[in-house]
C-alpha atoms as a PDB file:
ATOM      1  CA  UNK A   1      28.297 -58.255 112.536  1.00  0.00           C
ATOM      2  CA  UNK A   2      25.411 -56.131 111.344  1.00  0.00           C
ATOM      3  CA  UNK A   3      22.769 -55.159 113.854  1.00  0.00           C
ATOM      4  CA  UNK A   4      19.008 -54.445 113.428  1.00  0.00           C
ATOM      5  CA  UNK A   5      18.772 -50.542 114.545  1.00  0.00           C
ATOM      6  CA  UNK A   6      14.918 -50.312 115.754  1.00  0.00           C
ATOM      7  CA  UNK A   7      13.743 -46.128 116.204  1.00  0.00           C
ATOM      8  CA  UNK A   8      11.220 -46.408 119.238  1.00  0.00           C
ATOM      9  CA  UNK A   9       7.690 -44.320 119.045  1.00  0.00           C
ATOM     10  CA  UNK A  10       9.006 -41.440 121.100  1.00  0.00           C
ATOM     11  CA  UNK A  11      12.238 -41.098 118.558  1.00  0.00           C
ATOM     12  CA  UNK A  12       9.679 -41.356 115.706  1.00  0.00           C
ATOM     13  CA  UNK A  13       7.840 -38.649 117.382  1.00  0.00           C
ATOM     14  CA  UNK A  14      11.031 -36.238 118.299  1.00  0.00           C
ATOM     15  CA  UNK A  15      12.227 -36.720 114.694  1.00  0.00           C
ATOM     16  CA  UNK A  16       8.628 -35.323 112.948  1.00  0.00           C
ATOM     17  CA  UNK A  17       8.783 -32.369 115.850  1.00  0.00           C
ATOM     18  CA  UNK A  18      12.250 -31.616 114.627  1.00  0.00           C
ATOM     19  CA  UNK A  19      10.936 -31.550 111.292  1.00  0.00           C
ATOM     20  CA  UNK A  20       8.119 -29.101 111.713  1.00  0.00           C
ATOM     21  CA  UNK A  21      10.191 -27.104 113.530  1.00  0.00           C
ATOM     22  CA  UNK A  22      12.439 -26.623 110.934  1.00  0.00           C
ATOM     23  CA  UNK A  23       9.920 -26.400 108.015  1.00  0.00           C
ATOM     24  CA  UNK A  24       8.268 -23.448 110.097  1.00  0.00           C
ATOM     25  CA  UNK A  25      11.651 -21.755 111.022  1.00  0.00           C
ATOM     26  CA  UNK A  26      13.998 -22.607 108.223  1.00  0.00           C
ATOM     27  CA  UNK A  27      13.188 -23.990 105.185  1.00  0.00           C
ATOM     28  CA  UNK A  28      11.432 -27.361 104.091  1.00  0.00           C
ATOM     29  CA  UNK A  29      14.744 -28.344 102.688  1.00  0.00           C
ATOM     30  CA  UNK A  30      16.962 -27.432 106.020  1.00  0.00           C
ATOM     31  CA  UNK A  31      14.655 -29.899 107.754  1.00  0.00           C
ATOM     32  CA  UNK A  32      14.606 -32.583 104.755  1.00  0.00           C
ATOM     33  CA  UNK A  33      18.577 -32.224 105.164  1.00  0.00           C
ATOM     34  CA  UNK A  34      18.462 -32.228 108.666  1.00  0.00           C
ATOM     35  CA  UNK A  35      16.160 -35.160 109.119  1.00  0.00           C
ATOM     36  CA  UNK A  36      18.387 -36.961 106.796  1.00  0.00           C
ATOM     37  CA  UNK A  37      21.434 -36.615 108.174  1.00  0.00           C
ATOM     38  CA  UNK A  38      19.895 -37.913 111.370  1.00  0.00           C
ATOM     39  CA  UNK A  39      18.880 -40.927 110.007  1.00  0.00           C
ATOM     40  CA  UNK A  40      22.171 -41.649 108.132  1.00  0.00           C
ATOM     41  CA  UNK A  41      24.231 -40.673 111.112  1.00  0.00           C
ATOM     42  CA  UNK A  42      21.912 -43.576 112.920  1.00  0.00           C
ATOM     43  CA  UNK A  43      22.253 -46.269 109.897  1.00  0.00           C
ATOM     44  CA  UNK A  44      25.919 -46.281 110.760  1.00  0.00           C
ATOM     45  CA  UNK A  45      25.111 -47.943 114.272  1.00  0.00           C
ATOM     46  CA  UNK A  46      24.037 -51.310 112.345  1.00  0.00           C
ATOM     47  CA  UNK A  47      27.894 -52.044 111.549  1.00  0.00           C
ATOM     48  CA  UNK A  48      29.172 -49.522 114.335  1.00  0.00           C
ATOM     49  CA  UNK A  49      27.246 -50.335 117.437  1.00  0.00           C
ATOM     50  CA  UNK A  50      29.698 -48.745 119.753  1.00  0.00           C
ATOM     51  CA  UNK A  51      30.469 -45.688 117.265  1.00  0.00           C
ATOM     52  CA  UNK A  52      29.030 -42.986 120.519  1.00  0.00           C
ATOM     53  CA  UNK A  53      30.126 -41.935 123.785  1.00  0.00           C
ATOM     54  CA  UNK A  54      28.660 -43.084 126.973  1.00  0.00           C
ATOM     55  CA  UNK A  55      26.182 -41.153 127.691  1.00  0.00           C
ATOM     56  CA  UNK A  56      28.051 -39.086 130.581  1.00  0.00           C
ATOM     57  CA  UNK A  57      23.900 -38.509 132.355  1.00  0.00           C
ATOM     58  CA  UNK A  58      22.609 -42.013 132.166  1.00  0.00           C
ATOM     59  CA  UNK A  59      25.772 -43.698 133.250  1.00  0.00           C
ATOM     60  CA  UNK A  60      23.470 -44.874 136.885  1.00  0.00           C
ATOM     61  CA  UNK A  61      21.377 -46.720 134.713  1.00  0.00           C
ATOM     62  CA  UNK A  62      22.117 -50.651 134.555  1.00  0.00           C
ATOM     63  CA  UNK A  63      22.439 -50.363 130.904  1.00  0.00           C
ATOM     64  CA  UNK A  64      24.985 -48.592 129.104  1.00  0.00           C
ATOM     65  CA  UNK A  65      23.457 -45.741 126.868  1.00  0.00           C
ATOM     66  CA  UNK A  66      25.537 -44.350 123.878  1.00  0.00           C
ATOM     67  CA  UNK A  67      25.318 -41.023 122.199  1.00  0.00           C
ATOM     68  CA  UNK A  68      25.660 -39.715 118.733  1.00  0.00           C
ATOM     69  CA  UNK A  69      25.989 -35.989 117.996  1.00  0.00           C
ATOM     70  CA  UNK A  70      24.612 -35.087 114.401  1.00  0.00           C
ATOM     71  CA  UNK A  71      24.096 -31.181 113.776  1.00  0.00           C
ATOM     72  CA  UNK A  72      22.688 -30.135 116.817  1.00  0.00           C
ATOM     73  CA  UNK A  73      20.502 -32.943 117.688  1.00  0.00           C
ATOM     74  CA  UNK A  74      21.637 -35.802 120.244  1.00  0.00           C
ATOM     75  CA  UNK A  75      20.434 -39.433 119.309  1.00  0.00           C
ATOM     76  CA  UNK A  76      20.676 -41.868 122.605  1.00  0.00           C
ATOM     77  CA  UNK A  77      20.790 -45.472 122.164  1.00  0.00           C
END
């Protein structure tokens, strides 16, 4: 079952500040790499919904919130 994988405003936004960061403190192609292994780390999730962890510090929330590790970024869905 494939599912739609939808990146909200605020993950849109945290993804570009990751970017410039890295452009400004790295190199333009660290944060092209970077920003792409994000994103292919979170295409995964339309075939492998339940690929992360609970998320161990949302787990008193009424919905169950995964995480995915990729370099040193967190991605919680």
């Amino acid at each position: 079952m494939e599912l739609k994988v939808y990146w909200t405003d605020f993950a849109k936004i945290e993804l570009q500040h990751i970017y410039e960061f890295l452009k400004t403190t790295a190199t333009i192609i660290v944060a092209k790499n970077t920003i792409n292994d994000i994103t292919n780390e979170v295409k995964l999730l339309s075939n492998h919904p339940y690929l992360g962890k609970i998320e161990e510090l949302l787990v008193d929330r009424s919905r169950v919130f995964r995480v995915l590790i990729s370099k040193d970024y967190k991605v919680i869905y």
